[in-house]
C-alpha atoms as a PDB file:
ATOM      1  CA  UNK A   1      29.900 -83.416 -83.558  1.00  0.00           C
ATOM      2  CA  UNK A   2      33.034 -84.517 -81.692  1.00  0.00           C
ATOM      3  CA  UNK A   3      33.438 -84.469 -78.125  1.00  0.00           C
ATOM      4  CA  UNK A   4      36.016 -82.021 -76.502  1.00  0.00           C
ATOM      5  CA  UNK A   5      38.842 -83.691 -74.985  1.00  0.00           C
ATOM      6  CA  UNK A   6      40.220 -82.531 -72.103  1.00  0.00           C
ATOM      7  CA  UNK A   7      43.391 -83.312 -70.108  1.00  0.00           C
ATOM      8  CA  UNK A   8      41.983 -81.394 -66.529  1.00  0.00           C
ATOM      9  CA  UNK A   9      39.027 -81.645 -65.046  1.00  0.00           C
ATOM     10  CA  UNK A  10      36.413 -78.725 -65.881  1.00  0.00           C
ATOM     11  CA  UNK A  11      36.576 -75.816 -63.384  1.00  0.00           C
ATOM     12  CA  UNK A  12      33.005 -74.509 -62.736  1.00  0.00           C
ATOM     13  CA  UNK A  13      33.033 -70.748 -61.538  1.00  0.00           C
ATOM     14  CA  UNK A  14      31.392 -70.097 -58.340  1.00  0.00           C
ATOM     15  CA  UNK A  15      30.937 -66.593 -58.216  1.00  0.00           C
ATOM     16  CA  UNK A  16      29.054 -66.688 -54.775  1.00  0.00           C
ATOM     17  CA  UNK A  17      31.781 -68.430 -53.105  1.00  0.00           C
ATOM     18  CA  UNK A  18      33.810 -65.203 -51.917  1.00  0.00           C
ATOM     19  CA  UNK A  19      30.643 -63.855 -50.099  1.00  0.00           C
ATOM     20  CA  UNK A  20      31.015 -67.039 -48.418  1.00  0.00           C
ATOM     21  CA  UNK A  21      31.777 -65.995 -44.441  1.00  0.00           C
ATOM     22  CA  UNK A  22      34.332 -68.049 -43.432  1.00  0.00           C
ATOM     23  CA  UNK A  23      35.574 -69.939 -46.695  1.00  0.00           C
ATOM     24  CA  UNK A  24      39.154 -70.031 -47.584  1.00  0.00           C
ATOM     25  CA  UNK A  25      39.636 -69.485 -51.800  1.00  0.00           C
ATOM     26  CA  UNK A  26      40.072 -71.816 -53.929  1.00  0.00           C
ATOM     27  CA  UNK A  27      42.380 -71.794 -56.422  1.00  0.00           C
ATOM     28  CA  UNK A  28      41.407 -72.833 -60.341  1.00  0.00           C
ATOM     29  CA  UNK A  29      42.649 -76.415 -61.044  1.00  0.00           C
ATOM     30  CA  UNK A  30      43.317 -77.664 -57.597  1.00  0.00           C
ATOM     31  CA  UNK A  31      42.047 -81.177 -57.393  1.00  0.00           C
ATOM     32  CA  UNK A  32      40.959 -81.532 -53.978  1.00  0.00           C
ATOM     33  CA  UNK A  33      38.432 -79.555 -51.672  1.00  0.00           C
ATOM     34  CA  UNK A  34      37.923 -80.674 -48.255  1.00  0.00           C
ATOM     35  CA  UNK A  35      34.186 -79.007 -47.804  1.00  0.00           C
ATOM     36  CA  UNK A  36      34.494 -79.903 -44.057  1.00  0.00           C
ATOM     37  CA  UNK A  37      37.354 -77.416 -44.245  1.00  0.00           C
ATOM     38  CA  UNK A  38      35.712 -74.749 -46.332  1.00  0.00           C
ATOM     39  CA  UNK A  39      32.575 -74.948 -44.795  1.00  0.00           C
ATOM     40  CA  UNK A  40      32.963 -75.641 -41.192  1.00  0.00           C
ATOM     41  CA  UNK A  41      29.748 -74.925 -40.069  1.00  0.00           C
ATOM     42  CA  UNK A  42      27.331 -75.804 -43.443  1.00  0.00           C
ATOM     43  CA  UNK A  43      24.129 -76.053 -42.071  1.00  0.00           C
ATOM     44  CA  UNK A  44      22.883 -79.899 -42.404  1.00  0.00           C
ATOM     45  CA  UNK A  45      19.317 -80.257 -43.643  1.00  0.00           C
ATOM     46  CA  UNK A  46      18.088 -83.552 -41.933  1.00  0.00           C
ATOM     47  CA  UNK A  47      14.881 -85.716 -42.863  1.00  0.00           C
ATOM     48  CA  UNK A  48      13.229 -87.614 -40.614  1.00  0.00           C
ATOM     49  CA  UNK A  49      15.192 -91.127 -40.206  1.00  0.00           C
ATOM     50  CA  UNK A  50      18.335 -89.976 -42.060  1.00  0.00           C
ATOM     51  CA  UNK A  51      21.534 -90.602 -40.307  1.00  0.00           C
ATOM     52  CA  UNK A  52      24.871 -88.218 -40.565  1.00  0.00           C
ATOM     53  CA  UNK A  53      28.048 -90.500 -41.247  1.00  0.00           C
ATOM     54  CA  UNK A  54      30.808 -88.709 -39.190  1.00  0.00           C
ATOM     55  CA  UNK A  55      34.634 -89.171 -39.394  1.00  0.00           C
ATOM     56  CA  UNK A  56      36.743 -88.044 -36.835  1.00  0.00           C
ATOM     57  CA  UNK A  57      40.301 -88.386 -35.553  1.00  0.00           C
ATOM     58  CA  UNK A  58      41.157 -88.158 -31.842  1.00  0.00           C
ATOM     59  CA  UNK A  59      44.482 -86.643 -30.908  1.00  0.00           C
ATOM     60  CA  UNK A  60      43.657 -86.162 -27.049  1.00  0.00           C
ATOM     61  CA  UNK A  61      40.875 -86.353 -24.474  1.00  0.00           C
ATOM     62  CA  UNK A  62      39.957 -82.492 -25.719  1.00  0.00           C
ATOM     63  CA  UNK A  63      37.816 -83.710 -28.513  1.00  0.00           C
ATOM     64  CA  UNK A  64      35.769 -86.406 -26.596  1.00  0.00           C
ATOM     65  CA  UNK A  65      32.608 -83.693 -26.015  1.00  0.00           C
ATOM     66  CA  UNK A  66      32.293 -82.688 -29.672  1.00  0.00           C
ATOM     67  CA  UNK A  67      32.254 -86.790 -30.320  1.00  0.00           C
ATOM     68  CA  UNK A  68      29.602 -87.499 -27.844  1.00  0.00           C
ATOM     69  CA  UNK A  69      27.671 -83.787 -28.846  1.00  0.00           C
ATOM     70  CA  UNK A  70      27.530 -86.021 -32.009  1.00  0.00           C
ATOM     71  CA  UNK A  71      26.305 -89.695 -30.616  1.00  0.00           C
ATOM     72  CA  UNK A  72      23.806 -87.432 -28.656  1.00  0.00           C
ATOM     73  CA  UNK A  73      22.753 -85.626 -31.966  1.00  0.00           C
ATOM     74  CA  UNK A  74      21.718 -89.409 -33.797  1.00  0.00           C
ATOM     75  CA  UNK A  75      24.837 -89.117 -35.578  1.00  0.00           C
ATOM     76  CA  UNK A  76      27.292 -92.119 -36.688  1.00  0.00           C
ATOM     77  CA  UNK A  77      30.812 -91.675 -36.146  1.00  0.00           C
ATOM     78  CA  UNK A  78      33.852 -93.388 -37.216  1.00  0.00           C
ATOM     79  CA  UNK A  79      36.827 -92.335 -34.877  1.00  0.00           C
ATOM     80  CA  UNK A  80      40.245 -92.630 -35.869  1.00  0.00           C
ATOM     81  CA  UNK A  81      42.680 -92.803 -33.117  1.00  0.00           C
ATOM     82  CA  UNK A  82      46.284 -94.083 -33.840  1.00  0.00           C
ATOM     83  CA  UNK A  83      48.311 -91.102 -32.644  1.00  0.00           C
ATOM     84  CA  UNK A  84      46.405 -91.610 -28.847  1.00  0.00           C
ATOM     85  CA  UNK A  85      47.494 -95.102 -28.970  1.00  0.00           C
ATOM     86  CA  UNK A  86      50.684 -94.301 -27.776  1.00  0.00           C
ATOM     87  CA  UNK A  87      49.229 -93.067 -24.678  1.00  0.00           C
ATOM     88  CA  UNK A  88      47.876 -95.749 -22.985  1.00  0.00           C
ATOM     89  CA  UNK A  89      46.921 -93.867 -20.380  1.00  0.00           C
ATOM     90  CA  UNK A  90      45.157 -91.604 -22.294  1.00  0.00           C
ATOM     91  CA  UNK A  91      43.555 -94.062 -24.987  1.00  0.00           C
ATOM     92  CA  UNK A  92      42.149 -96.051 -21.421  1.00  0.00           C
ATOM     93  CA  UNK A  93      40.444 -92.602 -20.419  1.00  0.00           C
ATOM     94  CA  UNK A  94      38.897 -91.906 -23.900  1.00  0.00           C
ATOM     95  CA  UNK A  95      37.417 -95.144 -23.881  1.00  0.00           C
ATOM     96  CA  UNK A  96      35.729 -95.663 -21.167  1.00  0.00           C
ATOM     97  CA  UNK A  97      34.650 -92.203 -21.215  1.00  0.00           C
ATOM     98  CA  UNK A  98      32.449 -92.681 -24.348  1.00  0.00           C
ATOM     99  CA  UNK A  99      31.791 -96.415 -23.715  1.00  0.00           C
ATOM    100  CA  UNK A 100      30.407 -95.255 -20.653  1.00  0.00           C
ATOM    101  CA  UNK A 101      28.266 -93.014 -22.257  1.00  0.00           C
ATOM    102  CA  UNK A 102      27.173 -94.234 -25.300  1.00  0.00           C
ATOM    103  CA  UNK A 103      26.355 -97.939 -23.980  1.00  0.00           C
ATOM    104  CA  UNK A 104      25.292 -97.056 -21.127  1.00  0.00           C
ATOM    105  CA  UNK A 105      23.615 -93.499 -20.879  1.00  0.00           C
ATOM    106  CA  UNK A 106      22.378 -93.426 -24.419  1.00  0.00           C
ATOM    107  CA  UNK A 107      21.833 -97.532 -24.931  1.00  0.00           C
ATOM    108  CA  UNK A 108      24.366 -96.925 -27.968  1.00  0.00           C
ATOM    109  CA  UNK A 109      27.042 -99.430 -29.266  1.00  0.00           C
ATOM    110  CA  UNK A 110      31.035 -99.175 -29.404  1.00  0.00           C
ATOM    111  CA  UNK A 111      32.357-101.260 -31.755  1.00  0.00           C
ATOM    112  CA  UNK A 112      36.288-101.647 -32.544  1.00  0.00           C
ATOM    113  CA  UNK A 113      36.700-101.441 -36.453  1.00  0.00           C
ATOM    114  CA  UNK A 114      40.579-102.639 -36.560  1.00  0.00           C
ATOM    115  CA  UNK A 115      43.837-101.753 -34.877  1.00  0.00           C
ATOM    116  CA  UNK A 116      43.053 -97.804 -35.117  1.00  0.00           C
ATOM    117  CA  UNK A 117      39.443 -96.997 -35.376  1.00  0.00           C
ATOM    118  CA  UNK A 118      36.254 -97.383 -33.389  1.00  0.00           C
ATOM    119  CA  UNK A 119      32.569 -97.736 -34.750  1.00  0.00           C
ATOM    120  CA  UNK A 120      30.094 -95.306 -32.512  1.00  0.00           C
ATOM    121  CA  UNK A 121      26.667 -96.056 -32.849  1.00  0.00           C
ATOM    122  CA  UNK A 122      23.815 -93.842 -31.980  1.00  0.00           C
ATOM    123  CA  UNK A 123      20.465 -96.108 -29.724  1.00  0.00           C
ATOM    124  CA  UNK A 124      18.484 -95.273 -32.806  1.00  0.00           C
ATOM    125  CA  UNK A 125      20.974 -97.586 -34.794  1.00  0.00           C
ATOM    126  CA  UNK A 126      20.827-100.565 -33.447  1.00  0.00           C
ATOM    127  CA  UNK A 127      22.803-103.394 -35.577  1.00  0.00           C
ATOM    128  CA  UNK A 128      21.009-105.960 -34.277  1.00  0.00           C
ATOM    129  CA  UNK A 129      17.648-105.115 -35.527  1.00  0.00           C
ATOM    130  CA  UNK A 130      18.830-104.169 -38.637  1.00  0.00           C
ATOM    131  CA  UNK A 131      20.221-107.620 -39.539  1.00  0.00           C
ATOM    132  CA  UNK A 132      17.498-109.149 -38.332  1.00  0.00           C
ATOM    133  CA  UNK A 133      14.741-107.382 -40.960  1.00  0.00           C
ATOM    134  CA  UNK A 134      17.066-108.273 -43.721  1.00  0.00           C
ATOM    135  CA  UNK A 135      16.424-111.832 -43.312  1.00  0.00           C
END
């Protein structure tokens, strides 16, 4: 029996995705879904020791609640932030906001991940533990 070939990926129908509340259509053959998009608020079932990987960008000091909501939560978060850069001002605020916070409220880690990004880690992650059990 030969296999199909096919040129496009294979649409799967989701008839349950209209009923959705909130979810924007999607059309047949588009290639990307952003699910953080469609599903804004998906519930997220957690076990005990599993840790949600956030990404986030940060356009202004608005969005520095929902970031440390998240530390607060156990959550990991990667933080883009190359359009507050520019304001210096700004960018100075943001950080020691959540450096304040999340090293010293929460006994956390900030870590800078390049020119644009910073690393938050939760207390229950500790880096520093965790490379020392691998050895």
């Amino acid at each position: 029996m030969a296999k199909e070939e096919r040129d496009e990926p294979r649409w799967i129908e989701m008839p349950s995705l209209p009923n959705v509340r909130g979810a924007k259509s999607i059309d047949v053959g588009q290639d990307y879904h952003d699910l953080g998009e469609l599903y804004v608020d998906a519930p997220v079932v957690r076990g005990e020791g599993d840790v949600i990987v956030r990404r986030a960008v940060l356009d202004d000091l608005t969005g520095i609640p929902q970031i440390l909501d998240w530390i607060s939560d156990g959550d990991i978060v990667i933080l883009e932030m190359s359009r507050l850069i520019a304001v210096e001002t700004e960018l100075r605020i943001a950080v020691d906001r959540m450096q304040t916070f999340i090293e010293n409220d929460l006994m956390g880690e900030l870590v800078r991940i390049g020119q644009n990004r910073l690393l938050l880690l939760p207390a229950s992650f500790d880096i520093s533990v965790a490379e020392k059990s691998r050895f």
